[in-house]
Protein backbone atom coordinates (compact mmCIF):
# COMPACT_ATOMS: atom_id res chain seq x y z
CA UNK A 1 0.00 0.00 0.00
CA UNK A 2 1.00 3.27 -0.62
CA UNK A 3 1.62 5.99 2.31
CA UNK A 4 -1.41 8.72 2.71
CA UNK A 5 -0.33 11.86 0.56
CA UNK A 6 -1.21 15.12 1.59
CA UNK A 7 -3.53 16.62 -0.79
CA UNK A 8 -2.79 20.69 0.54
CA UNK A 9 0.57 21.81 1.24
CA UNK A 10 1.88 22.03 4.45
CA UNK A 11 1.24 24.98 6.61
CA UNK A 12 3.43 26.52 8.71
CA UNK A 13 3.24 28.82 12.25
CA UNK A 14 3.22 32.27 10.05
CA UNK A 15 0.44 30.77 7.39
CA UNK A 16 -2.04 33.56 9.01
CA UNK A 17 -3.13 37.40 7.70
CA UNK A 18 -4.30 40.18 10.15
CA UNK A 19 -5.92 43.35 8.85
CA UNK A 20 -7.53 46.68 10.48
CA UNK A 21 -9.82 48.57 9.28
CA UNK A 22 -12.92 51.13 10.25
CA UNK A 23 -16.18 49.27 10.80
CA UNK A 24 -17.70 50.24 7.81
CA UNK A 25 -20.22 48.40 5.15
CA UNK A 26 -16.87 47.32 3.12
CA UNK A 27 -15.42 45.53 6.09
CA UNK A 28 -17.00 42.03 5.24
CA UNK A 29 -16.14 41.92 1.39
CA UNK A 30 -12.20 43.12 2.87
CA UNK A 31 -12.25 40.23 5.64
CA UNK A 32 -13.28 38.08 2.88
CA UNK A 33 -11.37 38.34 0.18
CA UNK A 34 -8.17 38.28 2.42
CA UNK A 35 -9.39 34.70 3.62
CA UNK A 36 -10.10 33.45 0.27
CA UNK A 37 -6.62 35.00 -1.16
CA UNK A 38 -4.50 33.04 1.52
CA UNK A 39 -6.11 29.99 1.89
CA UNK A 40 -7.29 29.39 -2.09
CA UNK A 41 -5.29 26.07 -3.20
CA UNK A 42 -4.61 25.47 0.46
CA UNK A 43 -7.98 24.22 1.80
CA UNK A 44 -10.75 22.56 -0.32
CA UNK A 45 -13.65 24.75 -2.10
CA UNK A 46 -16.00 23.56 0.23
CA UNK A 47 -13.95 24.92 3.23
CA UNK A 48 -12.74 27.92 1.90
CA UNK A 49 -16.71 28.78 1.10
CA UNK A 50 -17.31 28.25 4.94
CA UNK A 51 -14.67 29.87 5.78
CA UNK A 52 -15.69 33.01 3.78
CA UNK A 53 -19.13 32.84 5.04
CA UNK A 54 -18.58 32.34 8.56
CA UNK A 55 -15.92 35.63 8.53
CA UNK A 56 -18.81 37.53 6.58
CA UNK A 57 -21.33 36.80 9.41
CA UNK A 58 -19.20 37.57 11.87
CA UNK A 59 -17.59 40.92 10.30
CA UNK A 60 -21.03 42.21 9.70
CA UNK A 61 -22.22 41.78 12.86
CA UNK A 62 -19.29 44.16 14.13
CA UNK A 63 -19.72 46.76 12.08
CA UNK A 64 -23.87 46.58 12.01
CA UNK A 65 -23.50 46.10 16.07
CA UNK A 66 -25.90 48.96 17.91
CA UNK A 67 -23.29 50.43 19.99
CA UNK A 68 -21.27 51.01 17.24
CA UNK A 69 -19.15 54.02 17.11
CA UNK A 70 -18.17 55.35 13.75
CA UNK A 71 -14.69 55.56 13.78
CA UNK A 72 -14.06 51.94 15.27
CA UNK A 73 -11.70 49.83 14.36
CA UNK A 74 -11.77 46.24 13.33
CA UNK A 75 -8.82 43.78 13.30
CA UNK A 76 -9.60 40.41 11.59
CA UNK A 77 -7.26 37.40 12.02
CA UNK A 78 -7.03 33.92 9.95
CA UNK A 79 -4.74 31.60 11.13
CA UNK A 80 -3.79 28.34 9.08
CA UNK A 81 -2.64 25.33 10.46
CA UNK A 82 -1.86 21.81 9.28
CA UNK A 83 -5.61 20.47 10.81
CA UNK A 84 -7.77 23.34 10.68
CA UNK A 85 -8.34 27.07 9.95
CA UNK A 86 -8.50 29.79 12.91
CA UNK A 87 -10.19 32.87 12.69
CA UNK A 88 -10.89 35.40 15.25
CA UNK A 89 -12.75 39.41 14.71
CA UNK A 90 -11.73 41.86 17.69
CA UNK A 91 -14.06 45.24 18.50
CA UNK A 92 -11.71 47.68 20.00
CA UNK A 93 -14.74 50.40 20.93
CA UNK A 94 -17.92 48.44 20.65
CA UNK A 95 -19.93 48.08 24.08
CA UNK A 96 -20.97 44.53 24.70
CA UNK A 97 -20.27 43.01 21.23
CA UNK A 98 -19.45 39.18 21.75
CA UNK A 99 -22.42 39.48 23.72
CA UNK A 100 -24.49 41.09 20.65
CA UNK A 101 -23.08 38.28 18.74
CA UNK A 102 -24.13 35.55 20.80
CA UNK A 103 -27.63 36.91 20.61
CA UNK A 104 -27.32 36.76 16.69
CA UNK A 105 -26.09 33.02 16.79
CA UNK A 106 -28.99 32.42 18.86
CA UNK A 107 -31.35 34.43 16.39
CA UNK A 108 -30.12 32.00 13.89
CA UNK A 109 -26.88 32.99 12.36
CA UNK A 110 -24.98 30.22 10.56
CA UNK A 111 -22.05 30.04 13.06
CA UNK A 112 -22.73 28.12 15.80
CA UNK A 113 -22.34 24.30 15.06
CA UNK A 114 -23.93 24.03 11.38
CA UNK A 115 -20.92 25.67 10.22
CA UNK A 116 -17.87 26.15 12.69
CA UNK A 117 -16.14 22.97 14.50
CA UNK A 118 -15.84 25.08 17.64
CA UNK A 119 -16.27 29.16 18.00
CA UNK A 120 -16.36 31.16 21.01
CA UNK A 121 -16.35 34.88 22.61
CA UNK A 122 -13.28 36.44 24.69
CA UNK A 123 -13.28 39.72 26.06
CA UNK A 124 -10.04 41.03 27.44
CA UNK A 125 -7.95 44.05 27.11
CA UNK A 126 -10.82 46.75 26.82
CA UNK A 127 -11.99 44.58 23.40
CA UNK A 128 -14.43 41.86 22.56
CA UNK A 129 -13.29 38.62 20.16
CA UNK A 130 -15.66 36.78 18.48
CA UNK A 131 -13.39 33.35 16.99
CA UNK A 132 -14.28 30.29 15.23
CA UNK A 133 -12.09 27.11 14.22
CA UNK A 134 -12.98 24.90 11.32
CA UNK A 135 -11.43 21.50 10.91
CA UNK A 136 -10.10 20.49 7.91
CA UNK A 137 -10.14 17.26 5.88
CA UNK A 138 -13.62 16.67 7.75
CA UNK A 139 -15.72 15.54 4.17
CA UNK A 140 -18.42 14.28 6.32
CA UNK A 141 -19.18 17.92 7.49
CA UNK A 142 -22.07 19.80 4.67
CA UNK A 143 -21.88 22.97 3.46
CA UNK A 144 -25.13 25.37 5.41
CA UNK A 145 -27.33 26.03 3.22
């Protein structure tokens, strides 16, 4: 028998992109499109579609959230790793977001666990984190839809 081949290329600790910018109605398309640019070739279609959604959700939540000031600023980081793809959204100014969020998960956002292996809320250093993981080589898992 032939060894298992690897059928994505190795990742490595510094596979990851981080990006700022103002919470504004452009901040999901830029989250997105940096996710799809480094993992495309990396991760199959199927999880680079969930991961694109999932940031989306997320990323509009921040910058729709109520307490919203205008001139906040959002980081967005996406980790890749040999098993799975890491992705967390921090609120510097926002009042109370992770908590907004977890009222929109239980409203019946996709997150939750139709569409993330794990996810979670942090809130340290005067900002809220809103993270999700999704496991990779998992073909069992569907696409939400």
């Amino acid at each position: 028998m032939f060894p298992h081949r690897r059928t994505r290329p190795a990742a490595t600790p510094t596979d990851e992109v981080r990006l700022s910018f103002e919470a504004s109605l452009d901040g999901p398309s830029q989250a997105r499109r940096a996710a799809r640019e480094m993992l495309h070739g990396r991760v199959t279609d199927q999880e680079l579609h969930r991961v694109a959604m999932m940031i989306s959700d997320v990323v509009t939540i921040a910058v729709l959230h109520p307490h919203q000031r205008p001139d906040a600023i959002i980081d967005v980081h996406v980790e890749l790793s040999e098993d799975r793809v890491r992705a967390a959204v921090y609120d510097h100014d926002a009042v109370e977001f992770a908590a907004h969020f977890r009222s929109a998960v239980n409203a019946g956002i996709r997150l939750g666990d139709r569409a993330a292996s794990r996810w979670g809320t942090d809130t340290s250093d005067r900002r809220d984190c809103v993270w999700f993981e999704l496991d990779l080589g998992s073909p069992e898992r569907r696409v939400p839809g």
